[in-house]
Protein backbone atom coordinates (compact mmCIF):
# COMPACT_ATOMS: atom_id res chain seq x y z
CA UNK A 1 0.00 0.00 0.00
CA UNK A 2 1.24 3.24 -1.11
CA UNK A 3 1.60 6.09 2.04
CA UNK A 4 0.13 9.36 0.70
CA UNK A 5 2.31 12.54 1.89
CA UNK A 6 -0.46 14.22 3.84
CA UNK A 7 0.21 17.55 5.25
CA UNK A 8 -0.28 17.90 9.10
CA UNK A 9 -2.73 20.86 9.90
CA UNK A 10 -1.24 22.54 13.09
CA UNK A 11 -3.29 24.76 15.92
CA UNK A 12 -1.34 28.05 15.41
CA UNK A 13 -1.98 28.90 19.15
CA UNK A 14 -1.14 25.41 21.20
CA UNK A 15 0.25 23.55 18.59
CA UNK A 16 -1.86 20.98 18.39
CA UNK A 17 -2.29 18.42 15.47
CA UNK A 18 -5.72 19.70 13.98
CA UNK A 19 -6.84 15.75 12.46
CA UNK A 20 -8.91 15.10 9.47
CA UNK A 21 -12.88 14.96 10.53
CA UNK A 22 -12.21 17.45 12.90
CA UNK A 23 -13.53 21.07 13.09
CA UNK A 24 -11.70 24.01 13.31
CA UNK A 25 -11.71 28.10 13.00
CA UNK A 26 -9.52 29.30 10.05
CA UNK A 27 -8.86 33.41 9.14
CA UNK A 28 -7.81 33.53 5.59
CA UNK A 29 -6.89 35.67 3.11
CA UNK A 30 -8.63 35.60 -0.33
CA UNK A 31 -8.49 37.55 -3.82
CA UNK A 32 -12.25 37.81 -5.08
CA UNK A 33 -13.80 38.65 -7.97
CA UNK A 34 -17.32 39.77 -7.31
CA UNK A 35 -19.78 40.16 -10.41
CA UNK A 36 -23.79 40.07 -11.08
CA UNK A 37 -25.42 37.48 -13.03
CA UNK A 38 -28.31 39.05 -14.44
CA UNK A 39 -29.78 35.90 -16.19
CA UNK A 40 -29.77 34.55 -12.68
CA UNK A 41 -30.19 37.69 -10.83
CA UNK A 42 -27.82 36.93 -8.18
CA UNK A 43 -24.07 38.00 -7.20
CA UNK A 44 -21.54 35.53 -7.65
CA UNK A 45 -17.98 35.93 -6.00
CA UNK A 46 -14.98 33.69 -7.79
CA UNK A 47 -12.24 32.78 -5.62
CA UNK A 48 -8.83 33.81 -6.99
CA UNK A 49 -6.39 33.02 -4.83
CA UNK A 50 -7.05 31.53 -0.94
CA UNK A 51 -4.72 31.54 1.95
CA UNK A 52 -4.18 30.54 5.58
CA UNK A 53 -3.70 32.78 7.94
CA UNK A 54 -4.45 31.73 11.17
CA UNK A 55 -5.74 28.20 11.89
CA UNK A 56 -6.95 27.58 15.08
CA UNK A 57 -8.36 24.07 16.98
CA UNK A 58 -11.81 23.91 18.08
CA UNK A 59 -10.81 24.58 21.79
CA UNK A 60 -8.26 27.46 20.94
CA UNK A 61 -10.67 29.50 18.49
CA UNK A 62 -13.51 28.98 21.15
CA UNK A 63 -11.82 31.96 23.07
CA UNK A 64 -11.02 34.16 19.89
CA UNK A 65 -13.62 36.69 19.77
CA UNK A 66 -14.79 39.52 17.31
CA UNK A 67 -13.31 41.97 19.46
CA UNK A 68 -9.79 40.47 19.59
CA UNK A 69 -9.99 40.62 15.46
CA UNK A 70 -11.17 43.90 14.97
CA UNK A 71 -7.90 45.23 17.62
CA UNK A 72 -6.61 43.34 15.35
CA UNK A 73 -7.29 44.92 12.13
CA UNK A 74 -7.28 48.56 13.89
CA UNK A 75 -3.35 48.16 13.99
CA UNK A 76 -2.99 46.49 10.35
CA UNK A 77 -0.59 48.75 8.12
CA UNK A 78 -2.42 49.88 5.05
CA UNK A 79 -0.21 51.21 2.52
CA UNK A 80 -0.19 55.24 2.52
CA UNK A 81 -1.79 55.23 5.89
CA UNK A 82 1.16 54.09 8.16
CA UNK A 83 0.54 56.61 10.53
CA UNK A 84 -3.17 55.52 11.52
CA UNK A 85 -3.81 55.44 14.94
């Protein structure tokens, strides 16, 4: 039997070995294309590009909050606005 080369999905905050089957929180970063299909009437949105960020296990990402993330995003250098408090 052949042995695939699986990557290992790792808990960015403990560490932890984040197994198949299991469920976890993941921040990513995506490019998007966004557009209108007017036969359908509906927006569609095309993935580009997707990346981790932050992957987190169930226990660890139980504690990260929407308040942590936007502290987070507060301090995030934007290009041309460095000096945003």
């Amino acid at each position: 039997m052949e042995s695939k080369n699986i990557d290992i999905l790792l808990c960015h905050k403990c560490n932890n070995a984040i197994p198949h089957g299991n469920q976890y929180f993941s921040i990513n970063k995506t490019l998007e294309f966004r557009s209108y299909n007017e036969e359908e009437k509906e927006e569609e949105i095309e993935v580009i590009e997707a990346n981790d960020v932050i992957n987190l296990c169930k226990t660890c990402g139980s504690y990260f909050n929407i308040e942590v993330l936007d502290t987070i995003l507060k301090y995030l250098p934007i290009p041309g606005q460095e000096n945003r408090n």
